[in-house]
N, C-alpha and C. Protein backbone atom coordinates (compact mmCIF):
# COMPACT_ATOMS: atom_id res chain seq x y z
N UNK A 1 80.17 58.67 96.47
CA UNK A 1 80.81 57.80 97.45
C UNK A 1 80.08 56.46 97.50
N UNK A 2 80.83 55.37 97.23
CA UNK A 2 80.45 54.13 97.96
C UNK A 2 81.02 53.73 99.10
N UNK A 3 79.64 52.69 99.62
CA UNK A 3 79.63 51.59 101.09
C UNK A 3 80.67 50.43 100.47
N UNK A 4 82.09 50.84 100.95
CA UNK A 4 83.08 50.00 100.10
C UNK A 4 82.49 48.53 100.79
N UNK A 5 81.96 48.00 102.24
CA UNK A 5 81.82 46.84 102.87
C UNK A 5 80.76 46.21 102.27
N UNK A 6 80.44 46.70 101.07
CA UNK A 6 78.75 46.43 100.31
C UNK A 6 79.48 46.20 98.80
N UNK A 7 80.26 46.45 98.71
CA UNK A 7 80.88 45.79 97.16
C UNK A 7 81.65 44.83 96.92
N UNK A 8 81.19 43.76 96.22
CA UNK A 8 81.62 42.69 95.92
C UNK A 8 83.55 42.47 95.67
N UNK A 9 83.44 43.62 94.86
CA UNK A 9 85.17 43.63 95.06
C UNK A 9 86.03 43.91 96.38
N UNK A 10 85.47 44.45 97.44
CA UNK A 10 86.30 44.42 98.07
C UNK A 10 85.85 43.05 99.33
N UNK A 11 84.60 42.62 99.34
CA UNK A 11 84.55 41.50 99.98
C UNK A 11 85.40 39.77 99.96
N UNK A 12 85.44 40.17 97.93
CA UNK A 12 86.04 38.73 97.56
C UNK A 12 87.93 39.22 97.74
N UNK A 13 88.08 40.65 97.89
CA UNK A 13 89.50 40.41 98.07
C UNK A 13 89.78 40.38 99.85
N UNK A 14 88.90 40.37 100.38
CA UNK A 14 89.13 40.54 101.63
C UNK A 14 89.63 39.31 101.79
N UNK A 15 88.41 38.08 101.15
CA UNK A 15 88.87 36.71 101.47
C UNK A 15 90.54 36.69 101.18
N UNK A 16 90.44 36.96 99.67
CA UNK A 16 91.75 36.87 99.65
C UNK A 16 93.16 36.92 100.60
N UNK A 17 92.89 37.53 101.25
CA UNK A 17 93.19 38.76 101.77
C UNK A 17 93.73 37.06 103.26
N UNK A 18 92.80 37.12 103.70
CA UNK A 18 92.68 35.87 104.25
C UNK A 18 93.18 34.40 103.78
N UNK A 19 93.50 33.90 102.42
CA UNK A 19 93.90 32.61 102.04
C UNK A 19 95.51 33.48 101.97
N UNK A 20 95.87 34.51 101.41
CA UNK A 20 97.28 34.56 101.34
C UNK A 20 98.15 34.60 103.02
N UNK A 21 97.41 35.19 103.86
CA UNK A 21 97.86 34.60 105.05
C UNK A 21 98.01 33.63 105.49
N UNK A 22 96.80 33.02 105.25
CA UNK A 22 96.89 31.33 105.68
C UNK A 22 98.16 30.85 104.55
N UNK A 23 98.49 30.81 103.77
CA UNK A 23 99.41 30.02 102.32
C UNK A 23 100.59 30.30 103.08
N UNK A 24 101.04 31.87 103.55
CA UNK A 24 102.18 32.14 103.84
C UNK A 24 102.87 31.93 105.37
N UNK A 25 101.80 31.31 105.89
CA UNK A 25 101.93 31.16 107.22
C UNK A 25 102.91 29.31 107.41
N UNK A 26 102.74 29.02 106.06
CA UNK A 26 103.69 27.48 105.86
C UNK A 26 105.04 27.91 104.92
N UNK A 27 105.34 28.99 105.19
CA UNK A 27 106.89 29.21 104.07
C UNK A 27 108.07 29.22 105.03
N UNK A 28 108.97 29.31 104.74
CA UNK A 28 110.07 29.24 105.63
C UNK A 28 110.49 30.10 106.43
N UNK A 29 110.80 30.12 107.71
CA UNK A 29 111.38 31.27 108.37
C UNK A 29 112.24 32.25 107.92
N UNK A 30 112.96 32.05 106.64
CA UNK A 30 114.11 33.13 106.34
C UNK A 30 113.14 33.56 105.19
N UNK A 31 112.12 33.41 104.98
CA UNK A 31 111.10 34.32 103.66
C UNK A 31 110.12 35.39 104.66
N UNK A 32 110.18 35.61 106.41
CA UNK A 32 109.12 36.10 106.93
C UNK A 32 109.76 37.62 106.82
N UNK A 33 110.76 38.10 106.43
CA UNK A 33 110.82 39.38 106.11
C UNK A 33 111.21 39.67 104.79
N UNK A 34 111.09 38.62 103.77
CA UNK A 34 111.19 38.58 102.85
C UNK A 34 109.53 38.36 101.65
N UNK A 35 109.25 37.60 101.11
CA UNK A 35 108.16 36.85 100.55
C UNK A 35 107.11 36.80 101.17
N UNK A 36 107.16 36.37 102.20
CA UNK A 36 105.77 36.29 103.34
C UNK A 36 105.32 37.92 103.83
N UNK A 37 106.48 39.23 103.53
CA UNK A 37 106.06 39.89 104.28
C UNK A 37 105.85 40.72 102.94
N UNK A 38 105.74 40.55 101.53
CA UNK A 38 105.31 41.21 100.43
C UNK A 38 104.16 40.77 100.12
N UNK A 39 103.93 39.65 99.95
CA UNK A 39 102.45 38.95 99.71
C UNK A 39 101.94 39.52 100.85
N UNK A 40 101.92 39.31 101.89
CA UNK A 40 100.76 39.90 102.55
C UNK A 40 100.53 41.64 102.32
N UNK A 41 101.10 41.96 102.26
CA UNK A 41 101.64 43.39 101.80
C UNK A 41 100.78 43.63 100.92
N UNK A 42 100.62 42.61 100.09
CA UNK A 42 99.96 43.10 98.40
C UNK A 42 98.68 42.79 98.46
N UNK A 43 98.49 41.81 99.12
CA UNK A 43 96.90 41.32 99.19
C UNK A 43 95.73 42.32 100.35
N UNK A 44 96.79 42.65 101.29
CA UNK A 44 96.42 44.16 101.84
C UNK A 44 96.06 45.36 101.40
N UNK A 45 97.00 44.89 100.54
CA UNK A 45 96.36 46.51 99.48
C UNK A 45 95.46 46.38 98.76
N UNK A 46 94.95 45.51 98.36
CA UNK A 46 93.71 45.08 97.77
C UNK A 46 92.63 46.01 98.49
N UNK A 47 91.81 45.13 99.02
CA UNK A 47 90.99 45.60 99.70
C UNK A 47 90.81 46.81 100.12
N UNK A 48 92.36 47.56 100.11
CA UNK A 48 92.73 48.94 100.96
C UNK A 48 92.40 49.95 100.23
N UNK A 49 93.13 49.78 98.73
CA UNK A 49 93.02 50.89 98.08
C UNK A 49 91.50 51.05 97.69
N UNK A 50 90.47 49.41 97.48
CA UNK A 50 89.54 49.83 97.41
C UNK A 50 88.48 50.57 98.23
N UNK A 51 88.84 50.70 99.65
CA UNK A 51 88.25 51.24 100.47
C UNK A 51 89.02 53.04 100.40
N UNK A 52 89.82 52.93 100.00
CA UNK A 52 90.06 54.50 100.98
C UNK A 52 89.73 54.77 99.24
N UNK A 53 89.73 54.33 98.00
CA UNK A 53 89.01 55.20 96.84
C UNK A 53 87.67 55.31 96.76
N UNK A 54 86.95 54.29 97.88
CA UNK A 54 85.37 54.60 97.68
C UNK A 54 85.10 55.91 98.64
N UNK A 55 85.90 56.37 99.11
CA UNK A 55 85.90 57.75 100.07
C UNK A 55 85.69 59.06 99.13
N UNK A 56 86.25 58.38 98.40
CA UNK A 56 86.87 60.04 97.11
C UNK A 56 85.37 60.71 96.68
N UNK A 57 85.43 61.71 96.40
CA UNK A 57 84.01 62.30 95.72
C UNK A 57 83.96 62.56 94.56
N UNK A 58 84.91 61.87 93.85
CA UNK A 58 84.38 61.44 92.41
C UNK A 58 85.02 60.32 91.57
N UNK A 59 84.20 60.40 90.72
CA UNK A 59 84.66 58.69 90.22
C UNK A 59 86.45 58.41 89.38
N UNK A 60 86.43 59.66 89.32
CA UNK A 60 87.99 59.86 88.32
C UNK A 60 88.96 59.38 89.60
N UNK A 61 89.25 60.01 90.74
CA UNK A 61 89.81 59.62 91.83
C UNK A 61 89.87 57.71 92.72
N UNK A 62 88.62 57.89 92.57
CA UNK A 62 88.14 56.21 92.93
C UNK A 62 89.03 55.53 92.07
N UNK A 63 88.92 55.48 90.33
CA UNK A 63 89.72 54.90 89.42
C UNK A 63 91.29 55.08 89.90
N UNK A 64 91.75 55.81 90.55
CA UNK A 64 93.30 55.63 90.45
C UNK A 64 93.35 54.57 91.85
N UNK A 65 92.34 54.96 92.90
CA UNK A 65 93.08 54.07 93.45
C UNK A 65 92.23 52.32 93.25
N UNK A 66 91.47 52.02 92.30
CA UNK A 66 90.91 51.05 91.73
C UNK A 66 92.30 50.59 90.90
N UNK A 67 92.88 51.63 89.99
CA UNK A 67 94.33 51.14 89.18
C UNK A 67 95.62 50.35 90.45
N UNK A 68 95.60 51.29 91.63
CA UNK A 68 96.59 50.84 92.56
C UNK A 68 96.22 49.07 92.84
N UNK A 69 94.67 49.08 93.15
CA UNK A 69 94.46 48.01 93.64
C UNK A 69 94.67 46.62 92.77
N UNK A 70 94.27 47.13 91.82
CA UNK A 70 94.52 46.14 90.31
C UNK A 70 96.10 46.05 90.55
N UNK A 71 97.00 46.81 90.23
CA UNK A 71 98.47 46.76 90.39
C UNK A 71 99.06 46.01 91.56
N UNK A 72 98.44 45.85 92.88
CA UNK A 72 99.11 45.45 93.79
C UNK A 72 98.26 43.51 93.56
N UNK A 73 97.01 43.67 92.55
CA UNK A 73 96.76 41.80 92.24
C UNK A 73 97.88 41.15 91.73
N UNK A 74 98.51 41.77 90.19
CA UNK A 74 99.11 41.52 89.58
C UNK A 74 100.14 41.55 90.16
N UNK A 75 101.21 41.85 91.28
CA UNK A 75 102.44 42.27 92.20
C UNK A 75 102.03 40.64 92.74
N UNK A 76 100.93 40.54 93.32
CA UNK A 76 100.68 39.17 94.19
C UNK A 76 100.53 38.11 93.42
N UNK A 77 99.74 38.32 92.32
CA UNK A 77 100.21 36.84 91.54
C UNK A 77 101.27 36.86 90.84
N UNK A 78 102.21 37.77 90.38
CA UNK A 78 104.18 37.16 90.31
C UNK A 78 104.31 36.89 91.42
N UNK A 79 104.15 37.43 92.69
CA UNK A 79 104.91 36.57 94.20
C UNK A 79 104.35 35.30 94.53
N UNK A 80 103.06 34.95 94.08
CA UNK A 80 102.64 33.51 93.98
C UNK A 80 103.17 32.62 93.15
N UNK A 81 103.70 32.95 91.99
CA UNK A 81 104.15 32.44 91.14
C UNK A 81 105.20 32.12 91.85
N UNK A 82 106.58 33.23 92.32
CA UNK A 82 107.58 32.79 92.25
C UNK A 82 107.58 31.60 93.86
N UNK A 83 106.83 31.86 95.03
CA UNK A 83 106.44 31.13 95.38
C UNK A 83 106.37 29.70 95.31
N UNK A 84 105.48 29.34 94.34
CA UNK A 84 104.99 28.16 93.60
C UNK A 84 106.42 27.39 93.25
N UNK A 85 107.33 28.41 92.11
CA UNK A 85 108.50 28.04 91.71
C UNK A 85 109.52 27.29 92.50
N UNK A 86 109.46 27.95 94.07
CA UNK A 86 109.96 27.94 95.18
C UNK A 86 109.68 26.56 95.89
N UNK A 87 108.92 26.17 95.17
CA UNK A 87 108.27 25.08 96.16
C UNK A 87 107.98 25.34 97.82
N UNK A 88 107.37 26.14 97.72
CA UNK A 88 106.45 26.74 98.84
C UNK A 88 104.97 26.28 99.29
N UNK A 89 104.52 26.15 98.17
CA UNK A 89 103.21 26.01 98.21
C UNK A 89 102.97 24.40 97.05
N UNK A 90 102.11 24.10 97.33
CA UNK A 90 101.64 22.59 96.13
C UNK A 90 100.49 23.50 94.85
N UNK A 91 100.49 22.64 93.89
CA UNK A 91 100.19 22.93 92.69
C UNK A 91 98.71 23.18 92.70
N UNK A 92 97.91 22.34 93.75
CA UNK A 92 96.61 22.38 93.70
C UNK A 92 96.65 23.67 94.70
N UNK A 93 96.86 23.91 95.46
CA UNK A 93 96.68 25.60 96.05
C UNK A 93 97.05 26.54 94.96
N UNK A 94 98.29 26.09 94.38
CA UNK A 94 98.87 27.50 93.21
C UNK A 94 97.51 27.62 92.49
N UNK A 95 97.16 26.94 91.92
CA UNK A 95 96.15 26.85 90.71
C UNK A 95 94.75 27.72 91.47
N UNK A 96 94.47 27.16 92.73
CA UNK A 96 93.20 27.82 93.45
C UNK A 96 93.30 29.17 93.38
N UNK A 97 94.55 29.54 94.18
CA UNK A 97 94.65 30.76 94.72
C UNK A 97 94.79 31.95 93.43
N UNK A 98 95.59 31.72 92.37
CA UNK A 98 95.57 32.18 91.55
C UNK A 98 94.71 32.33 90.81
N UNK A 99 93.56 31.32 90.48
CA UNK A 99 91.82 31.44 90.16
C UNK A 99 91.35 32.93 90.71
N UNK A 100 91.73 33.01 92.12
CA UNK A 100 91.05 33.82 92.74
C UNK A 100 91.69 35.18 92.03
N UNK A 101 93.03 35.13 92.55
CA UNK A 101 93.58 36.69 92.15
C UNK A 101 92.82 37.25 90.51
N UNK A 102 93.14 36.29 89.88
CA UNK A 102 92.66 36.65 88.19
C UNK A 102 91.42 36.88 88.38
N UNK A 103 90.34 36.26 88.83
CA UNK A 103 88.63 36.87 88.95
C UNK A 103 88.57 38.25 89.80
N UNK A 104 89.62 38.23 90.75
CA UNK A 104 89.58 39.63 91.39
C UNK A 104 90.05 40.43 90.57
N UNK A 105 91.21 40.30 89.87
CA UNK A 105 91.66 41.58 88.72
C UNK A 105 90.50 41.62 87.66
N UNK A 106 89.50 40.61 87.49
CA UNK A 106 88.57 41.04 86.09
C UNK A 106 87.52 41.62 87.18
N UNK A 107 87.14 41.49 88.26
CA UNK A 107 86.23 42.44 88.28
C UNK A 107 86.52 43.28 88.91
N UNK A 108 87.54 43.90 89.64
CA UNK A 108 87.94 45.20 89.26
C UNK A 108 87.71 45.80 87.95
N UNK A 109 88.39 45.11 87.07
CA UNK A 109 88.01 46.34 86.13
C UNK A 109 87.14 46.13 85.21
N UNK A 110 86.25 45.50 85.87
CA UNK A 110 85.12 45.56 85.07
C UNK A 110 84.56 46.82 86.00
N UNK A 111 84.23 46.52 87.73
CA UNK A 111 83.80 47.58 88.37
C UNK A 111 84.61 49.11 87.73
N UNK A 112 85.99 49.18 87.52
CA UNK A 112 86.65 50.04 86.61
C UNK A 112 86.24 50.50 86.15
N UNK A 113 85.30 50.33 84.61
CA UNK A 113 85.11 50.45 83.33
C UNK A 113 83.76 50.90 83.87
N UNK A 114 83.07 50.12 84.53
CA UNK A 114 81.72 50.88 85.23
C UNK A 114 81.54 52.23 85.61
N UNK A 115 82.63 53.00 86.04
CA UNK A 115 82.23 54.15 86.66
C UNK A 115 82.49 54.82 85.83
N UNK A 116 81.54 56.49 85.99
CA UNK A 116 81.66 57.24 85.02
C UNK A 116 83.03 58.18 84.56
């Protein structure tokens, strides 16, 4: 078992976790049960799945929900994207925010590839 509040992956997606709220909190009223309410959705799960897999008592288990969490980055950067497309957001946030998601999906699985 890991102290999921002691690992780097789930601290830097927490932020995350935090800028996709703030991003989606400027989209349009007819996207708040739409777009606004999947992105946050996904960036939630981040952090989530990494916490309830550092519970598991062994590392094979942790990995699936380490795979969920990876799966729900990649879910959030197509909804950033289409976003972006949307003209929702400006180019210099797209570019930031998406920095972030991609360093969070590599070290996931680098933390991934780490466990036994």
């Amino acid at each position: 078992m890991h102290n999921f509040k002691k690992l780097k992956i789930w601290i830097e997606s927490m932020h995350l976790v935090s800028e996709v709220y703030s991003i989606t909190k400027s989209f349009p009223t007819n996207e708040k049960f739409g777009l606004v309410s999947q992105m946050n959705r996904c960036a939630v799960s981040i952090p989530s799945n990494i916490a309830e897999g550092s519970s598991k008592s062994t590392d094979k288990h942790f990995k699936q929900y380490l795979d969920n969490s990876l799966g729900s980055s990649f879910e959030l950067e197509t909804q950033l994207i289409i976003a972006f497309n949307e003209n929702y957001i400006p180019i210099e946030k797209f570019k930031e925010t998406e920095n972030k998601i991609k360093q969070i999906q590599k070290m996931i699985s680098g933390f991934r590839s780490g466990l036994s």
